[in-house]
Protein backbone atom coordinates (compact mmCIF):
# COMPACT_ATOMS: atom_id res chain seq x y z
CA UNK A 1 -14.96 -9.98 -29.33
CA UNK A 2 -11.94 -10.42 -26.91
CA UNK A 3 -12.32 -12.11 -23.63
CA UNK A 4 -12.03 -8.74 -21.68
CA UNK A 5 -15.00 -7.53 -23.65
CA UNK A 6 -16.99 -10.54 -22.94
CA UNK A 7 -15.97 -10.28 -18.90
CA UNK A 8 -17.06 -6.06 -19.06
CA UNK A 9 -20.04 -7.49 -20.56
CA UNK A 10 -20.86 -9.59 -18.00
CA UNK A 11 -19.34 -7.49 -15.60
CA UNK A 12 -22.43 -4.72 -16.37
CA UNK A 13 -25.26 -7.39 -15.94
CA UNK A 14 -24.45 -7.36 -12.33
CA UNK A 15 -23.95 -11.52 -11.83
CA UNK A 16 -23.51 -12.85 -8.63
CA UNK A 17 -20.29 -15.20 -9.74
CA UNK A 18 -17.91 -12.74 -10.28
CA UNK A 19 -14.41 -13.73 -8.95
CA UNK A 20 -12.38 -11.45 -7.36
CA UNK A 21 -9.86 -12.22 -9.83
CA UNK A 22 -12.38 -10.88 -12.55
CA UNK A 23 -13.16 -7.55 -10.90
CA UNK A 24 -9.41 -6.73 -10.35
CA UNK A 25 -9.16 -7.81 -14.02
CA UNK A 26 -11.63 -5.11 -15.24
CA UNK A 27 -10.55 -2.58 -13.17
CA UNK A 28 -7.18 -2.91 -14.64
CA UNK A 29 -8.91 -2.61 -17.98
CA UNK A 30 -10.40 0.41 -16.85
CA UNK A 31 -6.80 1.55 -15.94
CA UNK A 32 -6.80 1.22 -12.00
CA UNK A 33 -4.53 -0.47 -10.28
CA UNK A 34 -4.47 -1.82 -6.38
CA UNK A 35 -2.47 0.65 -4.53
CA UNK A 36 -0.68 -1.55 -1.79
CA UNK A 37 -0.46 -0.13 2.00
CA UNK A 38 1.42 -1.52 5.04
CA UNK A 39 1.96 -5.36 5.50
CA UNK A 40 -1.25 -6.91 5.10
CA UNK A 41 -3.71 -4.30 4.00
CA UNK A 42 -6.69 -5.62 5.54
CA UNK A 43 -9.42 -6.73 3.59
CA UNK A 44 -10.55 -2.98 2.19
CA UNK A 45 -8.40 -2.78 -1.39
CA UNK A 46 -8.15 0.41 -2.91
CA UNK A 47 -7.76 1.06 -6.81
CA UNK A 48 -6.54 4.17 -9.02
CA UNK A 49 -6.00 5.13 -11.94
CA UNK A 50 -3.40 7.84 -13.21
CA UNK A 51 -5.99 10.48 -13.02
CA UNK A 52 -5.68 10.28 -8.91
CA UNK A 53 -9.71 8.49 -9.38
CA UNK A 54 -10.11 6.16 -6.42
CA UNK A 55 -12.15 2.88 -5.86
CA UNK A 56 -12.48 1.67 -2.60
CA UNK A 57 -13.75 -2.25 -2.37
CA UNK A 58 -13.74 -4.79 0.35
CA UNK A 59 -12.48 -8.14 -1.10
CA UNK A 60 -14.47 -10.91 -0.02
CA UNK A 61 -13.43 -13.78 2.34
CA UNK A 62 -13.33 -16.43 3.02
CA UNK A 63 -14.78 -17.09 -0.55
CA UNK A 64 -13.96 -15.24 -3.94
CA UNK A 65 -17.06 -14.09 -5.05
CA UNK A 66 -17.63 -10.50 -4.87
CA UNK A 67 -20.99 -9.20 -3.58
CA UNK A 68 -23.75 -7.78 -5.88
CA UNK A 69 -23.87 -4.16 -4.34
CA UNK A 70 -20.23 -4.01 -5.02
CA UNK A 71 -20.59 -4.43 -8.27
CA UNK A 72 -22.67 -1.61 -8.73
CA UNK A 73 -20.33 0.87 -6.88
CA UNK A 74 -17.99 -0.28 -9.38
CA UNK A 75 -20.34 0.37 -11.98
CA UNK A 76 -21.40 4.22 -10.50
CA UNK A 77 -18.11 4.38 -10.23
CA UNK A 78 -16.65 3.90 -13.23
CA UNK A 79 -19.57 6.17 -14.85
CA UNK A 80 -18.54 8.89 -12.62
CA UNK A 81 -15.15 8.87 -14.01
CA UNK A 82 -16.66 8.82 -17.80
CA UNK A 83 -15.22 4.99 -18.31
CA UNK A 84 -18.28 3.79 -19.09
């Protein structure tokens, strides 16, 4: 099993470790990418893939770790768009 199948798989038990880092990684797996705006961009990031699909996620701060009910928006949201 590859390391990115290992991370989705932990990804979709909802853990409450999850780096940033690792959710940008599995969206990207997924095929989104952060679409950059302006200069700083806030902390509200914005992914898409190259169907137009958007998801909209605040990254956390001052620490890494991304919140548990962002994790299932993710989740919903990836179902919605038939990627899992």
């Amino acid at each position: 099993m590859a390391k990115i199948d290992k991370l989705v798989e932990r990804f979709l038990t909802k853990p409450r470790d999850l780096t940033w880092d690792e959710m940008v990684s599995i969206l990207s797996h997924f095929g989104f990418s952060e679409i950059r705006t302006g200069k700083t961009g806030g902390s509200r990031r914005k992914f898409a893939n190259s169907k137009k699909n958007i998801i909209s996620l605040h990254k956390p701060h001052p620490g890494n770790i991304v919140k548990v009910y962002a994790i299932r928006e993710v989740i919903n949201a990836l179902s919605q768009f038939g990627k899992l």
